[in-house]
N, C-alpha and C. Protein backbone atom coordinates (compact mmCIF):
# COMPACT_ATOMS: atom_id res chain seq x y z
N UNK A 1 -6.03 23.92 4.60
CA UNK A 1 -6.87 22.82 4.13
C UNK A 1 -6.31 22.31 2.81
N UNK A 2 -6.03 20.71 2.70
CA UNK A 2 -5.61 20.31 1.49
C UNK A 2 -6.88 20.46 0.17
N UNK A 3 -6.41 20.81 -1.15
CA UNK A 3 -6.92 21.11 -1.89
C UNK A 3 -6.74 20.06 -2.89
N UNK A 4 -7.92 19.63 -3.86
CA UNK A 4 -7.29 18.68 -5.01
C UNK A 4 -5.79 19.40 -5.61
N UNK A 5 -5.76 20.26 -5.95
CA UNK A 5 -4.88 21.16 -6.74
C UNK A 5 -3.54 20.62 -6.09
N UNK A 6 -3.28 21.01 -4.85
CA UNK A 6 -2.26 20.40 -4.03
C UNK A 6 -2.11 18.61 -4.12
N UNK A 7 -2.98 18.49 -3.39
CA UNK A 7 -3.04 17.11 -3.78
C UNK A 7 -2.62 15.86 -5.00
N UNK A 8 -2.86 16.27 -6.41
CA UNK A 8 -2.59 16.18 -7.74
C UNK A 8 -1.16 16.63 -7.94
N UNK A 9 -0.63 17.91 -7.18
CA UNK A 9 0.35 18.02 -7.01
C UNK A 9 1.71 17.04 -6.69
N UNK A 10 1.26 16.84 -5.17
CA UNK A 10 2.32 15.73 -4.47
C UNK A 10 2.29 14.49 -4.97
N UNK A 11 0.72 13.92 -5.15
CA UNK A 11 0.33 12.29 -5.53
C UNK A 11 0.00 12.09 -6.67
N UNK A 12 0.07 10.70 -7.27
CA UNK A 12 -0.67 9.91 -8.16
C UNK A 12 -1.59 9.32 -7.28
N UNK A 13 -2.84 9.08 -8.31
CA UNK A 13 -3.55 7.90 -7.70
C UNK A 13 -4.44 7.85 -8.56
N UNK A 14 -4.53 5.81 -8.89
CA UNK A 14 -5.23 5.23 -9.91
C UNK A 14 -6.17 4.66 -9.14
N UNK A 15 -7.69 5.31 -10.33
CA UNK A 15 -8.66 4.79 -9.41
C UNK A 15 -8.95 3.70 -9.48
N UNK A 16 -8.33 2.46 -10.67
CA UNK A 16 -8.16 1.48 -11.14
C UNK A 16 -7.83 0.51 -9.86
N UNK A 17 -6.73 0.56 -9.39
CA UNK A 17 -6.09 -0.20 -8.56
C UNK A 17 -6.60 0.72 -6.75
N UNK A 18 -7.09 1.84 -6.99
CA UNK A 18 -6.93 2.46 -5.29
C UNK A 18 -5.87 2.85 -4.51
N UNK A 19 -4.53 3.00 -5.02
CA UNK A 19 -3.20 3.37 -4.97
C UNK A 19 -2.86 4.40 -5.16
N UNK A 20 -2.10 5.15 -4.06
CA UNK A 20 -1.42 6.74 -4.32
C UNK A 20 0.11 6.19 -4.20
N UNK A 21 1.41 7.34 -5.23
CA UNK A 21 2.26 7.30 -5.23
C UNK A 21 2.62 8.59 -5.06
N UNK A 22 3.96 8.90 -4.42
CA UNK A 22 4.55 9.91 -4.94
C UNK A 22 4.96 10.74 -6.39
N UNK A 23 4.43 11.48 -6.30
CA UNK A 23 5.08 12.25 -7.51
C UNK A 23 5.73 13.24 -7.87
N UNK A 24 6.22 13.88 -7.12
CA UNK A 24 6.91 14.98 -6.40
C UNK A 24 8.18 14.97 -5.28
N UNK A 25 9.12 15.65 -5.31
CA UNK A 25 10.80 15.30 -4.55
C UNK A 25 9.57 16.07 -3.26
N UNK A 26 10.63 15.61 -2.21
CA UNK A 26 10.43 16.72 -1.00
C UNK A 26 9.32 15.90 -0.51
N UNK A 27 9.21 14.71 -0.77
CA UNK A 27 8.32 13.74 0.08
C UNK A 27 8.90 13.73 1.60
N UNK A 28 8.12 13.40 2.92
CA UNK A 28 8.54 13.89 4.04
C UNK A 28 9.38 12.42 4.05
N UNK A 29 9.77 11.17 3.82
CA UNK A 29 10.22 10.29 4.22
C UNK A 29 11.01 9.84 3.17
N UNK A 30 12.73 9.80 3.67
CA UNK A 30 13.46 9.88 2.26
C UNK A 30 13.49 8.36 1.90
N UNK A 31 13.44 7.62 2.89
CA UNK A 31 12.88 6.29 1.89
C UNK A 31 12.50 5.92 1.03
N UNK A 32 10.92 6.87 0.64
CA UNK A 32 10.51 6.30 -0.27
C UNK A 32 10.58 6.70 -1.37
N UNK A 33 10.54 6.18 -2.49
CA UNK A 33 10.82 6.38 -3.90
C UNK A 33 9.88 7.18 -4.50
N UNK A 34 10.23 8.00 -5.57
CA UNK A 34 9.01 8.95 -6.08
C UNK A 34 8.54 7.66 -7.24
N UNK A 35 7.03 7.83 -7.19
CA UNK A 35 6.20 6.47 -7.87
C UNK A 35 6.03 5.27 -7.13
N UNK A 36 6.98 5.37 -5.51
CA UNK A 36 6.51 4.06 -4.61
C UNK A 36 5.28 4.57 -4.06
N UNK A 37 4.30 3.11 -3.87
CA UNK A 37 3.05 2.94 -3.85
C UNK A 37 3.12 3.46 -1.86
N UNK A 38 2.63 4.19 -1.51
CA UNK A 38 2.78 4.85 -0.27
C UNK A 38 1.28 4.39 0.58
N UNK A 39 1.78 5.08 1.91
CA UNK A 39 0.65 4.16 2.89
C UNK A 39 1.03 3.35 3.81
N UNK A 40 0.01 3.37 4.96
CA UNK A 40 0.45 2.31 6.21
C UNK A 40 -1.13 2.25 6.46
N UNK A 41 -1.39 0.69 7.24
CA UNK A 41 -2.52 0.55 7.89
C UNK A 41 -2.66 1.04 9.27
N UNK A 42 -3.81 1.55 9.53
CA UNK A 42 -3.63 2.52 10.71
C UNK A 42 -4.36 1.33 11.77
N UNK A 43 -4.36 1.29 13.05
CA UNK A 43 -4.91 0.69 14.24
C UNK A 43 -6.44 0.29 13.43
N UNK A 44 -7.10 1.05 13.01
CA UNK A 44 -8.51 0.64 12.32
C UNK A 44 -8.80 -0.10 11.38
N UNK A 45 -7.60 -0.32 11.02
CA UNK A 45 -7.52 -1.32 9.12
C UNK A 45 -7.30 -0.76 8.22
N UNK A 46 -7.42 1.00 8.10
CA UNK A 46 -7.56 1.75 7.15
C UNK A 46 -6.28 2.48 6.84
N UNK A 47 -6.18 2.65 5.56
CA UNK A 47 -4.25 2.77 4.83
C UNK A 47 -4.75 4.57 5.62
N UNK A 48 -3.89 5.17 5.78
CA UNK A 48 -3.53 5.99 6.15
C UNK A 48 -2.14 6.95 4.98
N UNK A 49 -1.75 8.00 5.14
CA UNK A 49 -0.74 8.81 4.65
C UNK A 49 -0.39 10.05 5.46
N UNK A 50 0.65 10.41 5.23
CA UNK A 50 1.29 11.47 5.83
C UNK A 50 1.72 12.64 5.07
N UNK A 51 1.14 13.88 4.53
CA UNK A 51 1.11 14.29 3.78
C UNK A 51 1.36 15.96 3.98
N UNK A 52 2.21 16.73 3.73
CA UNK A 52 2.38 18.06 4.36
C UNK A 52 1.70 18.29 6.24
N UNK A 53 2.65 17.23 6.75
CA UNK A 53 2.76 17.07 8.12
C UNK A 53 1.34 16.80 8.66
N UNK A 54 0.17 16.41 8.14
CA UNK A 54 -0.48 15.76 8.53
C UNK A 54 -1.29 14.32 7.62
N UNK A 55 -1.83 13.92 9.31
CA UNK A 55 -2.38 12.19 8.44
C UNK A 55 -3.79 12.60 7.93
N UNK A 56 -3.88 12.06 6.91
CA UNK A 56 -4.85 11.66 6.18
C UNK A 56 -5.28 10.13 5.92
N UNK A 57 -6.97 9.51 5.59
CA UNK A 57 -7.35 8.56 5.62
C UNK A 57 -7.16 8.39 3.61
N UNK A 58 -6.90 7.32 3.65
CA UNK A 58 -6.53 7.56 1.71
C UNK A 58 -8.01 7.12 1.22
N UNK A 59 -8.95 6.75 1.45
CA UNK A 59 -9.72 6.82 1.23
C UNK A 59 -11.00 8.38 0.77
N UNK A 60 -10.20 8.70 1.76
CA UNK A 60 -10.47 10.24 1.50
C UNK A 60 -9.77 10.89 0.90
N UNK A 61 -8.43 10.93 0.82
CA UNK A 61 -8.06 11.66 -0.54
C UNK A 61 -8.77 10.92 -1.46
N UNK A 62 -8.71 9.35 -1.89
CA UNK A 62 -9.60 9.16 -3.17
C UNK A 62 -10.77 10.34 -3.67
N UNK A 63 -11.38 9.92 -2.95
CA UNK A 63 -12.46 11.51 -2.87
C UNK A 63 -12.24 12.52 -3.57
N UNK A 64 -11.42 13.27 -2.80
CA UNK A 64 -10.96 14.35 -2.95
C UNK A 64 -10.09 14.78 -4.30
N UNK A 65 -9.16 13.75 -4.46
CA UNK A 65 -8.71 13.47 -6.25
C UNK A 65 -9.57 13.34 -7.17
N UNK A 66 -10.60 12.48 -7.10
CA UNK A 66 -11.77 12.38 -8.06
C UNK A 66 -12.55 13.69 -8.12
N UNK A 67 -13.15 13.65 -7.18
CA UNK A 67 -14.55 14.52 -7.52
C UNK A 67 -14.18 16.31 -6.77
N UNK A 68 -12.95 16.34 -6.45
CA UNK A 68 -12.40 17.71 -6.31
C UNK A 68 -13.19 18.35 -4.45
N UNK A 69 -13.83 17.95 -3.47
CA UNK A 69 -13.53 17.71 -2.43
C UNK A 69 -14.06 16.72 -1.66
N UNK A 70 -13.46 16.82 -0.09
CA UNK A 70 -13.65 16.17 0.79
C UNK A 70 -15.20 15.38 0.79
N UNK A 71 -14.89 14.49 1.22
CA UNK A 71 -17.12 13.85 1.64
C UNK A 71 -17.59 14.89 1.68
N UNK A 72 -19.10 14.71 1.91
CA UNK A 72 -19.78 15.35 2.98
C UNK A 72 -19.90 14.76 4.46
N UNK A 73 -20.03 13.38 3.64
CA UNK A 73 -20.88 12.27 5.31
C UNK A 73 -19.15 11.38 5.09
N UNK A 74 -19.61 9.69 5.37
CA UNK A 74 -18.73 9.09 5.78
C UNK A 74 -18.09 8.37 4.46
N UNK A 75 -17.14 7.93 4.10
CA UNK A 75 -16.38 6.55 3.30
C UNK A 75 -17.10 5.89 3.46
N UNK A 76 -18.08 4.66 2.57
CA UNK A 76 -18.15 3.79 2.90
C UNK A 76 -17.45 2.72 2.12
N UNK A 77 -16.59 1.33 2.15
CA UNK A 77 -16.25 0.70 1.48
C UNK A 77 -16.95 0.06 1.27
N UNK A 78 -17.86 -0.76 0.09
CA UNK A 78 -18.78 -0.94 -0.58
C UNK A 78 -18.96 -3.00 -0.18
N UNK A 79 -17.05 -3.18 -0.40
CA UNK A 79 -17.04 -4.56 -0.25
C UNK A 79 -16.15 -5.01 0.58
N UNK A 80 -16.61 -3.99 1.92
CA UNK A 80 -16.29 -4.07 3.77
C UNK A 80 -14.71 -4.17 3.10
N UNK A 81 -13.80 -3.97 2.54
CA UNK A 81 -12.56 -4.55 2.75
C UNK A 81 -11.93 -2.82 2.83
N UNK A 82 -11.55 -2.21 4.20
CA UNK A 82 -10.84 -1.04 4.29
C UNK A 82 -9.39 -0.58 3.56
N UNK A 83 -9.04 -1.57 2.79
CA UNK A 83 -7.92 -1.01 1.88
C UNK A 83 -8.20 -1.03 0.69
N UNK A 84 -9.18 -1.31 -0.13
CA UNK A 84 -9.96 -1.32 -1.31
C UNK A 84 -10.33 0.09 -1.48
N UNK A 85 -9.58 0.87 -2.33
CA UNK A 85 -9.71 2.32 -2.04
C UNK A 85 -9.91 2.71 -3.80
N UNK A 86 -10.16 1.81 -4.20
CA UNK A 86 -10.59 2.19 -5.59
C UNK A 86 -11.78 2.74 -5.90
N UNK A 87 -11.95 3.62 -6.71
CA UNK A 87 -12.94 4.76 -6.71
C UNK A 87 -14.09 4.20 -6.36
N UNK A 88 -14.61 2.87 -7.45
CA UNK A 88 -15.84 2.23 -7.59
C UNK A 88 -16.22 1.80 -6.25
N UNK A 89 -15.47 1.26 -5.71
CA UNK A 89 -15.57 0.89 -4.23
C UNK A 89 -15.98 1.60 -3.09
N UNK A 90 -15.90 3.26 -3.31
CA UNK A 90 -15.93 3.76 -2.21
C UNK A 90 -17.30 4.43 -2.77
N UNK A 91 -18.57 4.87 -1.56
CA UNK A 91 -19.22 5.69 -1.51
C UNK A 91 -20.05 7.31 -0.64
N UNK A 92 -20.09 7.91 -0.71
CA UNK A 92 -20.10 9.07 -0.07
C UNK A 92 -21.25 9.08 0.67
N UNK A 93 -21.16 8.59 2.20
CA UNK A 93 -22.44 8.35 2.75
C UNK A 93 -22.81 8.60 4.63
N UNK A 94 -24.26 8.81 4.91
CA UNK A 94 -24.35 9.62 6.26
C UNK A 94 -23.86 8.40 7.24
N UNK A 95 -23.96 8.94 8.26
CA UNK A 95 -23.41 7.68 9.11
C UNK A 95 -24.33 6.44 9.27
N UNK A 96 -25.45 6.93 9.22
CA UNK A 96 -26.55 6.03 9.55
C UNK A 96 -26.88 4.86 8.21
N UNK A 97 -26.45 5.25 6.91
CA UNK A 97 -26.22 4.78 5.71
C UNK A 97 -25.49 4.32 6.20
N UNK A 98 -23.70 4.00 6.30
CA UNK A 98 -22.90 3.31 6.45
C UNK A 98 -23.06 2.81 7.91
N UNK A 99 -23.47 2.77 8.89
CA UNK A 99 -23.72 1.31 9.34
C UNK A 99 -24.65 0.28 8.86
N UNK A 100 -25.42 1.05 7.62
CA UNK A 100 -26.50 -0.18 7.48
C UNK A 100 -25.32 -1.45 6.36
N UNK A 101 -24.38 -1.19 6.18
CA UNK A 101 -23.17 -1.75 5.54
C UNK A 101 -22.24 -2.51 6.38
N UNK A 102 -22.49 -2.49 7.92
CA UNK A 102 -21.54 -3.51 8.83
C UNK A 102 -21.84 -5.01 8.01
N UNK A 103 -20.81 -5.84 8.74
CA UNK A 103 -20.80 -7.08 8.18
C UNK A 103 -21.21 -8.04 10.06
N UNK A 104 -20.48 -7.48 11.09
CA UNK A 104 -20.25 -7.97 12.33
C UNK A 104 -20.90 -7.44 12.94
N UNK A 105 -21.39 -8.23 14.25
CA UNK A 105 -22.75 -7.52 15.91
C UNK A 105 -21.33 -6.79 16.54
N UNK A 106 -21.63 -6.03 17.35
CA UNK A 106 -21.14 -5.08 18.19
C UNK A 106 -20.27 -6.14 19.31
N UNK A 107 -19.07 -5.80 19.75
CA UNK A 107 -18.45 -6.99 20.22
C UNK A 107 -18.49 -6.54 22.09
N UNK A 108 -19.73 -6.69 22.43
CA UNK A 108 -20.38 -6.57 24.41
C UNK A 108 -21.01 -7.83 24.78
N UNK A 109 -21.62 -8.14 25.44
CA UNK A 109 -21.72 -9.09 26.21
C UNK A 109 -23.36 -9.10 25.73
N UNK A 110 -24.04 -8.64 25.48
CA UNK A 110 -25.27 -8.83 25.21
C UNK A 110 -25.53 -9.84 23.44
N UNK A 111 -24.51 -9.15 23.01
CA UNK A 111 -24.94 -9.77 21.27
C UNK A 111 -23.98 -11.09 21.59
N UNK A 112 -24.67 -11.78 20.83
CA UNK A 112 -23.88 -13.22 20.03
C UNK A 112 -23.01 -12.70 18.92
N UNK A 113 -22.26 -13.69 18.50
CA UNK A 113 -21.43 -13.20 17.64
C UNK A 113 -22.06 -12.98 16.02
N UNK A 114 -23.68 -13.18 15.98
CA UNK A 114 -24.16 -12.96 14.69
C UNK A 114 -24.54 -11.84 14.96
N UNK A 115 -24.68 -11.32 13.58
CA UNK A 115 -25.25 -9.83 13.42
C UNK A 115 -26.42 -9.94 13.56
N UNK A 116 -27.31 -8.90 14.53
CA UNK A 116 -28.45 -9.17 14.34
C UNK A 116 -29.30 -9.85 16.05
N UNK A 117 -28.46 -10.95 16.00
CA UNK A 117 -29.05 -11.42 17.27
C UNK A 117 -28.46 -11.39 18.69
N UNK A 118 -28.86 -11.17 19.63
CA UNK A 118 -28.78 -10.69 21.10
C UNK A 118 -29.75 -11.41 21.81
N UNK A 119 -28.66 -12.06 22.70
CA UNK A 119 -29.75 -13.09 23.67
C UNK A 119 -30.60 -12.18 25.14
N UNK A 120 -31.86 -12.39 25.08
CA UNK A 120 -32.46 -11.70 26.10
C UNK A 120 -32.73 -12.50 27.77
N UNK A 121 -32.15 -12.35 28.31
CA UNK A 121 -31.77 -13.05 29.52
C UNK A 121 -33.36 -12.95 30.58
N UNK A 122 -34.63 -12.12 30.38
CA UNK A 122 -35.79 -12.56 30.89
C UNK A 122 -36.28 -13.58 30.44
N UNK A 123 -36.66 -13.82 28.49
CA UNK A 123 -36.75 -14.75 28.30
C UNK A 123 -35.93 -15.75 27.91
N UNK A 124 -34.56 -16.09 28.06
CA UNK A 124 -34.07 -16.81 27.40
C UNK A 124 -33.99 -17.52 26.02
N UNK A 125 -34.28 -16.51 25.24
CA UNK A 125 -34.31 -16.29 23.91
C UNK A 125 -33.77 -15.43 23.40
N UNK A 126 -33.15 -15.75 21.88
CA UNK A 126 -32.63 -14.34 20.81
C UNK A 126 -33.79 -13.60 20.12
N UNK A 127 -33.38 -12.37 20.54
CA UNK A 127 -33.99 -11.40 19.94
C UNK A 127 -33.18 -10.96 18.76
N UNK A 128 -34.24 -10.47 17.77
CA UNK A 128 -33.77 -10.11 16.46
C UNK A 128 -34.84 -8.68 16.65
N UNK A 129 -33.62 -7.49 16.28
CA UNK A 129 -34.12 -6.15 16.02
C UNK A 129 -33.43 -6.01 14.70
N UNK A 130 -34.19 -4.30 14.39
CA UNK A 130 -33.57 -3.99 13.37
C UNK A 130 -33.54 -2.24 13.25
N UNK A 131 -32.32 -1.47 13.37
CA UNK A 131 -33.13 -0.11 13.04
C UNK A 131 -33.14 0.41 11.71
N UNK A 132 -34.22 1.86 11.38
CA UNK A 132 -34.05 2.27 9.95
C UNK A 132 -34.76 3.13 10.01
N UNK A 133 -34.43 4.55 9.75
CA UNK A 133 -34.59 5.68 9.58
C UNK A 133 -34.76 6.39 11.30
N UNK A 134 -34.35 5.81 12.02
CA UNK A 134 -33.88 6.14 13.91
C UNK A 134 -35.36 5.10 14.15
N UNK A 135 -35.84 4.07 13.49
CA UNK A 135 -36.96 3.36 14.05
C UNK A 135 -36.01 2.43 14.76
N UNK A 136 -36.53 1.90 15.72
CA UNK A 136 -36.30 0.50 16.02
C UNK A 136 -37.37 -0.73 15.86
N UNK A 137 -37.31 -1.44 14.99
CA UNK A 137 -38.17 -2.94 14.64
C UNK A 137 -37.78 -4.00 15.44
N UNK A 138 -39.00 -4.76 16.15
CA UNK A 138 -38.71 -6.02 16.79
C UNK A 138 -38.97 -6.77 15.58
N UNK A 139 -38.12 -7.65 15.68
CA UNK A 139 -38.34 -8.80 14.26
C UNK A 139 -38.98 -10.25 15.02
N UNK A 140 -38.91 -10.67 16.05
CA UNK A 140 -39.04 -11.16 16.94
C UNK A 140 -38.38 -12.40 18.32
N UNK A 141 -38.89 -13.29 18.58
CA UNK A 141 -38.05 -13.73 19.63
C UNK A 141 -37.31 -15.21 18.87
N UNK A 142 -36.07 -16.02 18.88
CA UNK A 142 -36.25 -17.25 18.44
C UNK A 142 -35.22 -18.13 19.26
N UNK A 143 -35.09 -19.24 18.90
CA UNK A 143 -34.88 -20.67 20.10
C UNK A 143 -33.32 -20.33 19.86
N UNK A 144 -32.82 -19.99 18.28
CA UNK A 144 -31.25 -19.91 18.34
C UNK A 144 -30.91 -18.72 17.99
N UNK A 145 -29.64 -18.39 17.74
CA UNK A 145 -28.91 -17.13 17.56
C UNK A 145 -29.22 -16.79 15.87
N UNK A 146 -28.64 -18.11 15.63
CA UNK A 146 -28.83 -18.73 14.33
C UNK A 146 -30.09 -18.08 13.47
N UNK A 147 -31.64 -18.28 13.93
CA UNK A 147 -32.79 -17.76 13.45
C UNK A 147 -32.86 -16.53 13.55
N UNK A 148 -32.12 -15.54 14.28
CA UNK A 148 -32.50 -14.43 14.93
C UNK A 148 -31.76 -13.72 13.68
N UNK A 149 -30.32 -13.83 13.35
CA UNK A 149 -29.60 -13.77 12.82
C UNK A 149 -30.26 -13.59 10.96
N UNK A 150 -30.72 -14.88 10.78
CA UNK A 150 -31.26 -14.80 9.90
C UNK A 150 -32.50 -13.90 9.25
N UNK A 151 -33.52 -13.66 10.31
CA UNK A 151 -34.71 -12.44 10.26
C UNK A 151 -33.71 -11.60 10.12
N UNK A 152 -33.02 -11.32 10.66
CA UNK A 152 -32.50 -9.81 10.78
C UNK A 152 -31.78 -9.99 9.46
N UNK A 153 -30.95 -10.47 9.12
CA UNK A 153 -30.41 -10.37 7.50
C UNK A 153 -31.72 -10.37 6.42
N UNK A 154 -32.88 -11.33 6.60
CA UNK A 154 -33.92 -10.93 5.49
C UNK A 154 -34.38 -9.91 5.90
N UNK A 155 -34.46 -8.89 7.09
CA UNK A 155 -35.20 -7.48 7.25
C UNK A 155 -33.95 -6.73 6.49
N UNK A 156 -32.70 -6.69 6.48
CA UNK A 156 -31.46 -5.87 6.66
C UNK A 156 -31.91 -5.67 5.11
N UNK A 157 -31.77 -6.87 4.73
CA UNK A 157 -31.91 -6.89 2.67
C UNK A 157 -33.02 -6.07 2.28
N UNK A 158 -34.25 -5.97 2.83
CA UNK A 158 -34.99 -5.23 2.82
C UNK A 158 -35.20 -3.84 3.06
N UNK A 159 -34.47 -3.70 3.97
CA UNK A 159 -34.95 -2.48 4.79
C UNK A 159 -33.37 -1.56 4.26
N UNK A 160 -32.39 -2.10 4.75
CA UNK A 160 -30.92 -1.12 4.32
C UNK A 160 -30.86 -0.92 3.18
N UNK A 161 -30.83 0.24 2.55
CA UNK A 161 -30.62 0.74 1.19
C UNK A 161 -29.25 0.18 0.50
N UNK A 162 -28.39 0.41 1.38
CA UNK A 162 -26.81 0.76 1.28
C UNK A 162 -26.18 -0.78 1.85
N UNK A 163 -27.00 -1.46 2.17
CA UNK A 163 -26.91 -3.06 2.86
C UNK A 163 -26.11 -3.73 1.28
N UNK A 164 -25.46 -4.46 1.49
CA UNK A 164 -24.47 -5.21 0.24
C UNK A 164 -24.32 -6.81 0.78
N UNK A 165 -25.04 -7.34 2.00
CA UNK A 165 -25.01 -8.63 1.84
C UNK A 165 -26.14 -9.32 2.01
C-alpha cells in the first residue's frame, strides 16, 4: 500500500496549481524529466499516474500528500472540472454526497438532456424528481423539459448539501 512517506518520496505536488512532478531518478518512463509535470487523462477525464507499477487516480494522491491518507468515501471535484486537482478543489465525500454534485441527467432514453427532467410517456409530460437522504421527491408534472428541469435545480439548491450550482 502506497504511503504519504513514499509518495513525498517519488513526487512533488503543489496544491496551488494541482500538479505532481517527478522528483526522484528511477521514474518508470525514461522520457520524462525529473520536475516534468506527469499524468495522462484516463477514458473518464480523470489525470491518472503510474507509480511503482501501479495506476493511481491523482486526485487521490492529492489526498493522500496533504492530509497523509487515502479518502474514506469518494473525490469530489468541487468545480465538476476532473483535472482541477488542486487541494481546494477537491473534497472527501460519500457517494451519495457526490452525486448530489453532477452537472448532467443520466444519458438512457427516459431523461431529456436536462438534469432533472424525464419525460413520462402515460402522461405525456416531464416529470421532475429529486432524491435525498435514499428519499425519492416528486417535484411534479410540467408541459416542458425546460420547467421540470428548473424545479428540480430550485429543489437540488435546496435540498443537496454538496450541490455547487
Amino acid at each position: 500500500m502506497l504511503t504519504q512517506e513514499r509518495l513525498k518520496f517519488r513526487l512533488n505536488y503543489d496544491p496551488l496549481t494541482g500538479l505532481f512532478s517527478w522528483k526522484t531518478k528511477g521514474h518508470p518512463c525514461s522520457k520524462i524529466k525529473i520536475d516534468g509535470i506527469l499524468g495522462c487523462v484516463n477514458v473518464h477525464g480523470y489525470i491518472q499516474v503510474k507509480l511503482d507499477n501501479k495506476h493511481y487516480l491523482v486526485h487521490r494522491l492529492a489526498w493522500l500528500y496533504v492530509y497523509g491518507k487515502f479518502p474514506d468515501g469518494q473525490i469530489d471535484h468541487i468545480d465538476h472540472n476532473k483535472t482541477n486537482n488542486r487541494i481546494k478543489n477537491l473534497r472527501d465525500v460519500s457517494h451519495s454526497l457526490n452525486q448530489q454534485n453532477i452537472l448532467f441527467a443520466p444519458k438512457n432514453k427516459k431523461h431529456s438532456k436536462l438534469l432533472g427532467a424525464c419525460f413520462h410517456k402515460q402522461t405525456g409530460k416531464f416529470r421532475a424528481r429529486i432524491r435525498t437522504n435514499g428519499i425519492q421527491k416528486h417535484l411534479g408534472a410540467f408541459d416542458t423539459a425546460q420547467e421540470a428541469h428548473q424545479a428540480y435545480l430550485d429543489a437540488k439548491r435546496k435540498l443537496h448539501s454538496t450541490c455547487t450550482i
